[in-house]
Protein backbone atom coordinates (compact mmCIF):
# COMPACT_ATOMS: atom_id res chain seq x y z
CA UNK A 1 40.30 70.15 87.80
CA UNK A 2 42.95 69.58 84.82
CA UNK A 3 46.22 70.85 85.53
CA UNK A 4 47.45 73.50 82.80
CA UNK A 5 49.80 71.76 80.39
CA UNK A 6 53.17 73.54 79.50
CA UNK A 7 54.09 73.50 76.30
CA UNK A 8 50.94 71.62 74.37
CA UNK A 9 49.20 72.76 71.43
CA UNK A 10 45.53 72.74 71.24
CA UNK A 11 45.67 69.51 69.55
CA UNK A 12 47.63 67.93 71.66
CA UNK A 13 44.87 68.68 74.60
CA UNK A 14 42.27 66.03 74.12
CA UNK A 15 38.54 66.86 72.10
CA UNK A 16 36.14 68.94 73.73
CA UNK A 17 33.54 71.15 72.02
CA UNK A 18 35.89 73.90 72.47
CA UNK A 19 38.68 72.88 71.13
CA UNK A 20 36.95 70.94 68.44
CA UNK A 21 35.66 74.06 67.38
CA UNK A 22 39.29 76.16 66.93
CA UNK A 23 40.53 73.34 64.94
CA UNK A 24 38.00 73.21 63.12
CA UNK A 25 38.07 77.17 62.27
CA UNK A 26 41.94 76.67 62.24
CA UNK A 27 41.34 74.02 58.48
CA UNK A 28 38.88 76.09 57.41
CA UNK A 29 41.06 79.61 56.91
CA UNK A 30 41.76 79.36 53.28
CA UNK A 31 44.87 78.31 51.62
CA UNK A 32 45.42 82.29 50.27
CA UNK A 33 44.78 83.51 54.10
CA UNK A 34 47.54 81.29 55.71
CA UNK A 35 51.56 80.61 55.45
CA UNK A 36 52.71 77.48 53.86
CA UNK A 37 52.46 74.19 55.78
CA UNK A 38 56.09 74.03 56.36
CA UNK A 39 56.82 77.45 57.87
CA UNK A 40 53.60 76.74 59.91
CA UNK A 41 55.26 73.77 61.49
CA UNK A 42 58.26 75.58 61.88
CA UNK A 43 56.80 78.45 63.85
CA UNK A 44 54.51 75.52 66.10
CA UNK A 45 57.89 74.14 66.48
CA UNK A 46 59.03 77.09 68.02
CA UNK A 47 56.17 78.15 70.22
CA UNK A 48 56.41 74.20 72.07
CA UNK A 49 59.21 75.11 72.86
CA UNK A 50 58.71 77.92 74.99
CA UNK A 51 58.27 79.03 78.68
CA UNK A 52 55.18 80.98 77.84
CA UNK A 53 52.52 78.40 76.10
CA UNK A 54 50.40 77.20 78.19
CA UNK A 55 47.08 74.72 77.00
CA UNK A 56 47.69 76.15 73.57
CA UNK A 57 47.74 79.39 74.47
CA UNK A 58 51.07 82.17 74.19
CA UNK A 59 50.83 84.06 77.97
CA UNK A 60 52.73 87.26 76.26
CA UNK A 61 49.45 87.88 74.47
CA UNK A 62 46.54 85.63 75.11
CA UNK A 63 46.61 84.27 71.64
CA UNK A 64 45.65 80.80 71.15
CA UNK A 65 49.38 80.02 68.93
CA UNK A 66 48.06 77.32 66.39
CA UNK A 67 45.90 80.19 64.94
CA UNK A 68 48.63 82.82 65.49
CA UNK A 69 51.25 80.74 63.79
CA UNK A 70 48.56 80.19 60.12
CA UNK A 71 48.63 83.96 59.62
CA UNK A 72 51.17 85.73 57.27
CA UNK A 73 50.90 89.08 59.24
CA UNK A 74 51.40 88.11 62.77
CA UNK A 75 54.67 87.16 64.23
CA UNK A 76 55.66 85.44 68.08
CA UNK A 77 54.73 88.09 70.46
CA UNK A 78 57.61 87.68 72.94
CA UNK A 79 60.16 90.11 73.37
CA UNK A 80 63.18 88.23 71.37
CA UNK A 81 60.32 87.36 68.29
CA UNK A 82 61.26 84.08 68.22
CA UNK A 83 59.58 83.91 64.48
């Protein structure tokens, strides 16, 4: 069994079918749907670098944060909104 990895983005996990699959659905939300490259990088920046991702995913919400992070409406679901 894999040990959980703190701190790593779906892409940073390795390919499986799964995965594979979010990232795919991840490129194909359409430029209209999503925030600008940079602030999306700035927001994945943010969520590496917390306590509560785990194998891609936020534990405050279940979310998986690479999806999360591409919409304009949503926002960090900790406590201290970290964006």
């Amino acid at each position: 069994m894999q040990k959980p990895c703190k701190k790593c983005l779906l892409a940073e996990l390795g390919e499986t079918d799964y995965t594979k699959s979010l990232l795919e659905y991840i490129a194909a939300v359409p430029p209209d749907q999503r925030v600008g490259e940079e602030l999306y990088q700035t927001r994945l920046s943010l969520c590496r670098k917390c306590d509560e991702l785990q194998n891609g995913m936020c534990l405050q919400c279940g979310c998986y944060v690479e999806l999360r992070a591409l919409k304009p409406s949503q926002s960090c679901a900790s406590a201290e909104k970290k964006w």
